[in-house]
Protein backbone atom coordinates (compact mmCIF):
# COMPACT_ATOMS: atom_id res chain seq x y z
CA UNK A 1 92.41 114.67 78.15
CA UNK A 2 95.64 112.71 78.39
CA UNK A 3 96.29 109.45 80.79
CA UNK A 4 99.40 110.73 82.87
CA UNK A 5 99.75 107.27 84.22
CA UNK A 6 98.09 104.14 84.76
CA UNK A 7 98.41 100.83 87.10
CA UNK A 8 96.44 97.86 87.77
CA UNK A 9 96.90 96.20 91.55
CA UNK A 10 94.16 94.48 93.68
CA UNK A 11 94.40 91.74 91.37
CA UNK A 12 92.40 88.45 91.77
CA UNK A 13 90.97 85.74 89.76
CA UNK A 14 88.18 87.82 88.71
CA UNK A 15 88.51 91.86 89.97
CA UNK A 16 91.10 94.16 89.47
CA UNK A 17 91.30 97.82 90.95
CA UNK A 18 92.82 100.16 88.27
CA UNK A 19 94.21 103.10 89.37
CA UNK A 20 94.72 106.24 87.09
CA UNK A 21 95.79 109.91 86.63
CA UNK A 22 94.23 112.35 83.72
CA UNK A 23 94.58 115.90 82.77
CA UNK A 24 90.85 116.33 82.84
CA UNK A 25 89.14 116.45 85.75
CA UNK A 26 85.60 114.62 85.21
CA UNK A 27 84.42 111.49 85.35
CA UNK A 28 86.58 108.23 84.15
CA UNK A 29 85.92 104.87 82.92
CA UNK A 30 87.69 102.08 82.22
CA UNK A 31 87.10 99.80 79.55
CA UNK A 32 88.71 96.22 79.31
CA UNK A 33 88.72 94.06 76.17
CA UNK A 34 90.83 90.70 75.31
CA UNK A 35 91.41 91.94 71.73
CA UNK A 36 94.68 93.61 71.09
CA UNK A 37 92.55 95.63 68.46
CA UNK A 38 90.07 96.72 70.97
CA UNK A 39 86.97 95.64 69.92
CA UNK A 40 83.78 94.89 71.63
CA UNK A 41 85.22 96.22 75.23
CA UNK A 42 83.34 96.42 78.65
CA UNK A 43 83.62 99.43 79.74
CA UNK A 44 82.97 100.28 83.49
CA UNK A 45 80.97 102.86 85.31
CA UNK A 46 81.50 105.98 85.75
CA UNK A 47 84.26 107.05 88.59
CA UNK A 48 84.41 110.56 89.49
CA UNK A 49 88.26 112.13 90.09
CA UNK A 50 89.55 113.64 93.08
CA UNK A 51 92.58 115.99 92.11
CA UNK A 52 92.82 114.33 88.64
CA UNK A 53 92.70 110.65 90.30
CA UNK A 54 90.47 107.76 90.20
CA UNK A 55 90.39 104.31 90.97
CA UNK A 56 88.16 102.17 89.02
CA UNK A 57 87.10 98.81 90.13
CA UNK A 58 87.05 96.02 87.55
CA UNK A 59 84.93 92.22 87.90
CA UNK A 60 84.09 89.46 85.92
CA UNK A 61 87.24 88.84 84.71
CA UNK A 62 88.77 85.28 83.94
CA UNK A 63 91.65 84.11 85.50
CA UNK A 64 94.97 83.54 83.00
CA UNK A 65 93.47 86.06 80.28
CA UNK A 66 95.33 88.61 78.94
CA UNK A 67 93.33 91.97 78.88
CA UNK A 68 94.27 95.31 77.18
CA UNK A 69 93.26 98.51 78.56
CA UNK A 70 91.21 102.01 77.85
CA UNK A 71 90.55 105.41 79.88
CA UNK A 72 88.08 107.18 79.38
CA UNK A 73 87.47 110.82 80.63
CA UNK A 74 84.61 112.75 79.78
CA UNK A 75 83.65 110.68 76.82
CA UNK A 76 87.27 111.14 75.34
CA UNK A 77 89.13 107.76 74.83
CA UNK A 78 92.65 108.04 75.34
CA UNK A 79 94.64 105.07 73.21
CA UNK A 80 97.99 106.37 74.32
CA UNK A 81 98.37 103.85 76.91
């Protein structure tokens, strides 16, 4: 599985709507974490794709905090982006 592309939009104080493209085609999940390292990230549920495609709805975020992001498809991480 690669991540073809990813964007975040939808943004508010708290939820953000990421939007994504994969090679796979299976279920995706987004994980968020505030460490540049990645560790101890929330990871969302799982979205299923439609033509490689999900959007994956994020909350409980905080406002002014920088967050780094993960895909997940299929149980495969991919760090690329």
């Amino acid at each position: 599985m690669t991540v073809t592309w990813m964007q975040v939009g939808a943004v508010t104080d708290t939820t953000a709507v990421v939007s994504t493209k994969v090679t796979g085609s299976a279920n995706v999940r987004v994980g968020v974490s505030t460490s540049a390292s990645f560790t101890s990230p929330v990871w969302s549920s799982a979205v299923a794709t439609s033509n490689n495609h999900a959007k994956v709805g994020l909350s409980g975020l905080t406002a002014n905090t920088r967050y780094y992001y993960r895909v997940e498809d299929n149980g495969v991480v991919d760090n690329s982006i």
